[in-house]
Protein backbone atom coordinates (compact mmCIF):
# COMPACT_ATOMS: atom_id res chain seq x y z
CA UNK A 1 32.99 14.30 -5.96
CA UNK A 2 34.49 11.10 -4.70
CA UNK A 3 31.91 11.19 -1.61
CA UNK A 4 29.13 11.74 -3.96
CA UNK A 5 30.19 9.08 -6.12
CA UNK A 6 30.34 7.21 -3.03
CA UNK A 7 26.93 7.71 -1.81
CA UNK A 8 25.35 6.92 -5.10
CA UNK A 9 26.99 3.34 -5.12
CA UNK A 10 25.80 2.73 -1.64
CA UNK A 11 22.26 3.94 -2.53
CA UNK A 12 22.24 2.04 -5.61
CA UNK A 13 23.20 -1.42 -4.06
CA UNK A 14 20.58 -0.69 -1.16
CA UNK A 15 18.07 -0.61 -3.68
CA UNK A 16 19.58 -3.91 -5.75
CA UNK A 17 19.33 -5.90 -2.42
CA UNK A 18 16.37 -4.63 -1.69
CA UNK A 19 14.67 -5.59 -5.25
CA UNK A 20 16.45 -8.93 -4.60
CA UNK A 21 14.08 -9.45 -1.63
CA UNK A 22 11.37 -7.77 -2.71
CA UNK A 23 11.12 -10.74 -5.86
CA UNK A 24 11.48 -13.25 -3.60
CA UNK A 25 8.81 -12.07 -0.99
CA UNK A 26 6.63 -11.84 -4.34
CA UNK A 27 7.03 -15.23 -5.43
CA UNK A 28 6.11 -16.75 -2.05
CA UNK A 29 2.72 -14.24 -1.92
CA UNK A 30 2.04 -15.88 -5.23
CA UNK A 31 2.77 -18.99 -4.52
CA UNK A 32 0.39 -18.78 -1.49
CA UNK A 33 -1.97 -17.24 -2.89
CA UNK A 34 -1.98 -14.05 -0.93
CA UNK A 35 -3.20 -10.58 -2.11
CA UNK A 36 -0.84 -8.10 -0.55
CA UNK A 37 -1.68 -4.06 -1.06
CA UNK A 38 0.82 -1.68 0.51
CA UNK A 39 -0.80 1.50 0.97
CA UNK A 40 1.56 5.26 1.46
CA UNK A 41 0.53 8.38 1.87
CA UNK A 42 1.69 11.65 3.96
CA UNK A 43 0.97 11.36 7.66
CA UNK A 44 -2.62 12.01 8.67
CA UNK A 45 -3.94 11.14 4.84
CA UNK A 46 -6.33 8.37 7.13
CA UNK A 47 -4.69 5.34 5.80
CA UNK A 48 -4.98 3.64 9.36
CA UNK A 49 -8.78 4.80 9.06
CA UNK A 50 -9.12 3.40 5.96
CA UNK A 51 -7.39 -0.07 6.67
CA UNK A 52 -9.29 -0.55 9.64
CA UNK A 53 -12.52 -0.37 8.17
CA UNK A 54 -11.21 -2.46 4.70
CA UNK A 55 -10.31 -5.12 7.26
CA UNK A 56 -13.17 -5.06 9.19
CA UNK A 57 -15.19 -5.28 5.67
CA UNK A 58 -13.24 -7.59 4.08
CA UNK A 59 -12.82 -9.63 7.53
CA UNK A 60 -16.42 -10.99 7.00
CA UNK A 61 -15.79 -12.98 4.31
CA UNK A 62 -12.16 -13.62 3.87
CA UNK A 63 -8.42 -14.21 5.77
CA UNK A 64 -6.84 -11.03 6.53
CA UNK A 65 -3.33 -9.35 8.02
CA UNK A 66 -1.75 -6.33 7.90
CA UNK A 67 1.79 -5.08 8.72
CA UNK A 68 1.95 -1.32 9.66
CA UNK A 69 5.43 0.63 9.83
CA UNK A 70 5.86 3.77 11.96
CA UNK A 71 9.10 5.50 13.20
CA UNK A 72 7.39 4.77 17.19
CA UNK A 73 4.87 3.67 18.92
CA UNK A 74 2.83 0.39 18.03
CA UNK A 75 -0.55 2.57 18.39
CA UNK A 76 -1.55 1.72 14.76
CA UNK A 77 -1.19 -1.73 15.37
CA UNK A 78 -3.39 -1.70 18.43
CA UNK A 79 -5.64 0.03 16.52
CA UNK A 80 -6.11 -2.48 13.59
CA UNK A 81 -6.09 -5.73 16.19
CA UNK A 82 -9.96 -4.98 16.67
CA UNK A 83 -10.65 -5.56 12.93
CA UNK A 84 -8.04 -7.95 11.62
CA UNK A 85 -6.46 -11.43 14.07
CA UNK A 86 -3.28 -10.72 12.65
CA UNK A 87 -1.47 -7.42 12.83
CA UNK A 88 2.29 -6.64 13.45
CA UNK A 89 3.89 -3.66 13.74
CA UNK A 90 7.34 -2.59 12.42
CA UNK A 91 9.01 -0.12 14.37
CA UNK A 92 11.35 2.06 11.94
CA UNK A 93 13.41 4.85 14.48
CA UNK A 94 14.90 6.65 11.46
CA UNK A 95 14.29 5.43 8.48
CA UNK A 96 11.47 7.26 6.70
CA UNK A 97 10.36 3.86 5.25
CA UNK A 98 9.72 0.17 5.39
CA UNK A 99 12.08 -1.69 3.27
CA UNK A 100 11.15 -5.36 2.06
CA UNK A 101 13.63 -6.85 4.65
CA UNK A 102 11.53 -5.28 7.30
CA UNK A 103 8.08 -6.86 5.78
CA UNK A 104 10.09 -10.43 5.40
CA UNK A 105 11.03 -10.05 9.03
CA UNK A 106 7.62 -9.12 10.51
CA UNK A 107 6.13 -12.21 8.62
CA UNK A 108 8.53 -14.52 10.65
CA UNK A 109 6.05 -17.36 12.08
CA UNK A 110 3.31 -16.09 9.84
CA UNK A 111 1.61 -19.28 7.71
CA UNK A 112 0.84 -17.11 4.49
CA UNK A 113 -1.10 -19.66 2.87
CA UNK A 114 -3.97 -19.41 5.58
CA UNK A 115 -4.37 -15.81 4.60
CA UNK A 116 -6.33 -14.25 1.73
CA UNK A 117 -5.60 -10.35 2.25
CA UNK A 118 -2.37 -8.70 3.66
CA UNK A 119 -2.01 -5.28 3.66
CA UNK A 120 0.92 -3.29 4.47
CA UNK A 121 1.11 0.33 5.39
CA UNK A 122 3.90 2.08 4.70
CA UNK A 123 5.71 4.97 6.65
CA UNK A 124 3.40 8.40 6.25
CA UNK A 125 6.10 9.87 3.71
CA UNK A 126 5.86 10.35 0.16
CA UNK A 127 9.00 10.53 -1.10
CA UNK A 128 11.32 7.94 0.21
CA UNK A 129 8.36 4.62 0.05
CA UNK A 130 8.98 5.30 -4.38
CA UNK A 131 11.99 4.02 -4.23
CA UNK A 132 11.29 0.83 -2.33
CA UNK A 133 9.96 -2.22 -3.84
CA UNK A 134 7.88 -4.40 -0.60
CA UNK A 135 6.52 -7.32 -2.67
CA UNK A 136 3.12 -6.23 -3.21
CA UNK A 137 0.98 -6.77 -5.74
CA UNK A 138 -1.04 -3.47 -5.61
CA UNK A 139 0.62 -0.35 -4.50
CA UNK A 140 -2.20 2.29 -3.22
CA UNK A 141 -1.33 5.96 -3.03
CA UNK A 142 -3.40 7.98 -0.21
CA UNK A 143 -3.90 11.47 -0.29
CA UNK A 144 -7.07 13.13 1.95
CA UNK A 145 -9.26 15.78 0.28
CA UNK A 146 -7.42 18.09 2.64
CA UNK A 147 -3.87 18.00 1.57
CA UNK A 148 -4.66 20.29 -1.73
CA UNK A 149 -5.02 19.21 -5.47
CA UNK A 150 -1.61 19.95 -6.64
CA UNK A 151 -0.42 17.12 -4.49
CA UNK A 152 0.22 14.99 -7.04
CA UNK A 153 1.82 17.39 -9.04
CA UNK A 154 4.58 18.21 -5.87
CA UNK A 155 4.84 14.27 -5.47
CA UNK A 156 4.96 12.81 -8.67
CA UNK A 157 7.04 9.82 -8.35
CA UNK A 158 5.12 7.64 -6.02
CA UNK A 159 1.73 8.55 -7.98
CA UNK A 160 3.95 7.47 -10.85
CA UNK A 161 4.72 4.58 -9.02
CA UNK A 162 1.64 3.54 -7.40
CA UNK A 163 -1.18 1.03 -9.19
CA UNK A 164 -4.05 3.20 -8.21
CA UNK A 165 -4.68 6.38 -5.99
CA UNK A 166 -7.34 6.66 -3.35
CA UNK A 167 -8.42 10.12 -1.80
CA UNK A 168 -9.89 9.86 1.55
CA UNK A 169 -11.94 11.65 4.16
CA UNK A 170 -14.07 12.82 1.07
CA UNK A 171 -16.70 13.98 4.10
CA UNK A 172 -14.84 16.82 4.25
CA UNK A 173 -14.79 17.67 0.67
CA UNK A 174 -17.46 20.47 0.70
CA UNK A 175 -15.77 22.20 3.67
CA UNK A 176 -12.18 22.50 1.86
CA UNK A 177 -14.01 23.15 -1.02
CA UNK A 178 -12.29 20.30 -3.23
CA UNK A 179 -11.72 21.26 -6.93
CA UNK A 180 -12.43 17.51 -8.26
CA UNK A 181 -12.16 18.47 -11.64
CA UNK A 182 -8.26 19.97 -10.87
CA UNK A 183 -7.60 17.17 -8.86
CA UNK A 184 -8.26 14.79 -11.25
CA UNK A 185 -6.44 16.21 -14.39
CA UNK A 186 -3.33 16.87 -11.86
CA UNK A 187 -3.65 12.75 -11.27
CA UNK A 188 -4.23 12.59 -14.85
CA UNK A 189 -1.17 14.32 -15.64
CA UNK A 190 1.36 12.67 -13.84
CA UNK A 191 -0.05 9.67 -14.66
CA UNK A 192 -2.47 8.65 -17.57
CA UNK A 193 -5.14 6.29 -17.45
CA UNK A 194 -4.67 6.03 -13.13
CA UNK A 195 -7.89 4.54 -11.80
CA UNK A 196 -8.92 6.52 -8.85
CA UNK A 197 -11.13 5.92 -5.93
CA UNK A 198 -13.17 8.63 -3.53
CA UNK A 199 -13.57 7.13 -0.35
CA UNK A 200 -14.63 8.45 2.97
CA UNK A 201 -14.15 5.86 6.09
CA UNK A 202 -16.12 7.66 8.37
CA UNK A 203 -19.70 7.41 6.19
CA UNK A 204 -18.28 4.85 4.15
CA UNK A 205 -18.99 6.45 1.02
CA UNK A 206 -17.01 4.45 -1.52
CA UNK A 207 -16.31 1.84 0.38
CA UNK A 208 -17.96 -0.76 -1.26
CA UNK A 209 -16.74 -0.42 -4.41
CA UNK A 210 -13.14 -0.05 -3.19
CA UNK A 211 -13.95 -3.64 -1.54
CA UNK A 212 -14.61 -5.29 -4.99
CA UNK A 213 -11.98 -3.70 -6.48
CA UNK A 214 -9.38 -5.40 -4.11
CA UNK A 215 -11.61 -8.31 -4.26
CA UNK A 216 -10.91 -8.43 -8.22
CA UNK A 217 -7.72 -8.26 -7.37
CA UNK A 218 -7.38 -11.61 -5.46
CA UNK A 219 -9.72 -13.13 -8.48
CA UNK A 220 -7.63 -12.10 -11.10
CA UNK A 221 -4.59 -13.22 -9.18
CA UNK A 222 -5.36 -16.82 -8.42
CA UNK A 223 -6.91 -17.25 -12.09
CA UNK A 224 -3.72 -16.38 -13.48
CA UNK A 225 -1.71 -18.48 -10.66
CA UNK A 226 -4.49 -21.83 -12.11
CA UNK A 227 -3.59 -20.46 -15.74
CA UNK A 228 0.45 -21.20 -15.42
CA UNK A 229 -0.41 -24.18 -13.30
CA UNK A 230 -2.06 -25.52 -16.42
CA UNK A 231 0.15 -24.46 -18.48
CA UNK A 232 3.06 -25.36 -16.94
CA UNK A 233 5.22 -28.70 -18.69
CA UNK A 234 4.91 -32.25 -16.54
């Protein structure tokens, strides 16, 4: 029992310094007045597919960035360079997850106040990303039409932890032959009132409307940032 005991303790003050990071990474996103999304899914859910096209969208009319974790290989990072100026990639090895340490270190030289948009994409792992607080504002859970409706059922502590929950590679809906109205009581379930977005990157159906969503996002951010400006005591 004492190694148990043990293990929880360590676990427990990983998380505390991590949270203690995490609040201060937030507080200089808001203070710069930087949208940041993180997005997790399993691996192959098409959140690289996805991010490159949202940058590429997005990149038209706004400052954008993204920070992609893997456990090897900086292909995703490669990958998003076409559609975004800034992209760096966090190499992981073991660890199943990015941690906000690892997000304040890839920022290192970054001026965030000169960006509009910075996504970060998590580790493809749905269990270990819950635990671990990065910063953002928006936290995006990714699951493809393939992976089954009962996913969020099996996984429901990062849909309970997650903002909003995107299902991808809808294209392929008809050929797994998708139960939408399953799928979307199982989100339902494990968490009420979820908003949830269908999105296909290939055709780019629901696309746009994903884009004004995130778009709303930075609005509603810097109106609130003016508001305690304002408010503030001189």
């Amino acid at each position: 029992m004492t190694g148990v005991t043990r293990l929880v303790e360590v676990r427990q003050n990983l998380l505390k310094q991590n949270d203690i990071v995490a609040r201060a990474l937030r507080a200089r996103f808001e203070e710069a007045g930087v949208f940041v999304a993180s997005l997790v899914s399993s691996p192959g859910s098409g959140k690289t597919a996805l991010l490159e096209r949202v940058l590429a969208e997005l990149g038209a009319r706004w400052r954008v960035a993204a920070v992609v974790g893997d456990l090897a290989t900086e292909n995703d990072a490669t990958r998003l360079a076409r559609a975004a100026r800034l992209v760096r990639q966090i190499t992981t090895g073991t660890t199943c997850h990015l941690e906000a340490a690892m997000v304040e270190r890839a920022l290192d030289g970054w001026e965030l106040g000169s960006l509009d948009f910075l996504f970060v994409e998590n580790v493809g792992n749905l269990v270990c990303p819950a635990s671990y607080d990065l910063g953002e504002r928006l936290r995006l859970v990714l699951m493809s039409v393939t992976e089954g409706e009962d996913k969020p059922l099996k996984y429901p502590t990062i849909f309970n932890s997650a903002d909003a929950a995107v299902i991808t590679k809808v294209d392929l809906a008809a050929a797994v032959e998708i139960d939408w109205t399953t799928l979307d009581a199982n989100i339902q379930a494990v968490r009420p009132g979820m908003r949830t977005f269908r999105v296909s990157s290939k055709s780019g159906e629901g696309i746009p409307d994903f884009i004004r969503f995130l778009e709303q996002g930075l609005h509603d951010q810097r109106a609130a940032r003016r508001s305690q400006a304002r408010s503030a005591p001189t």
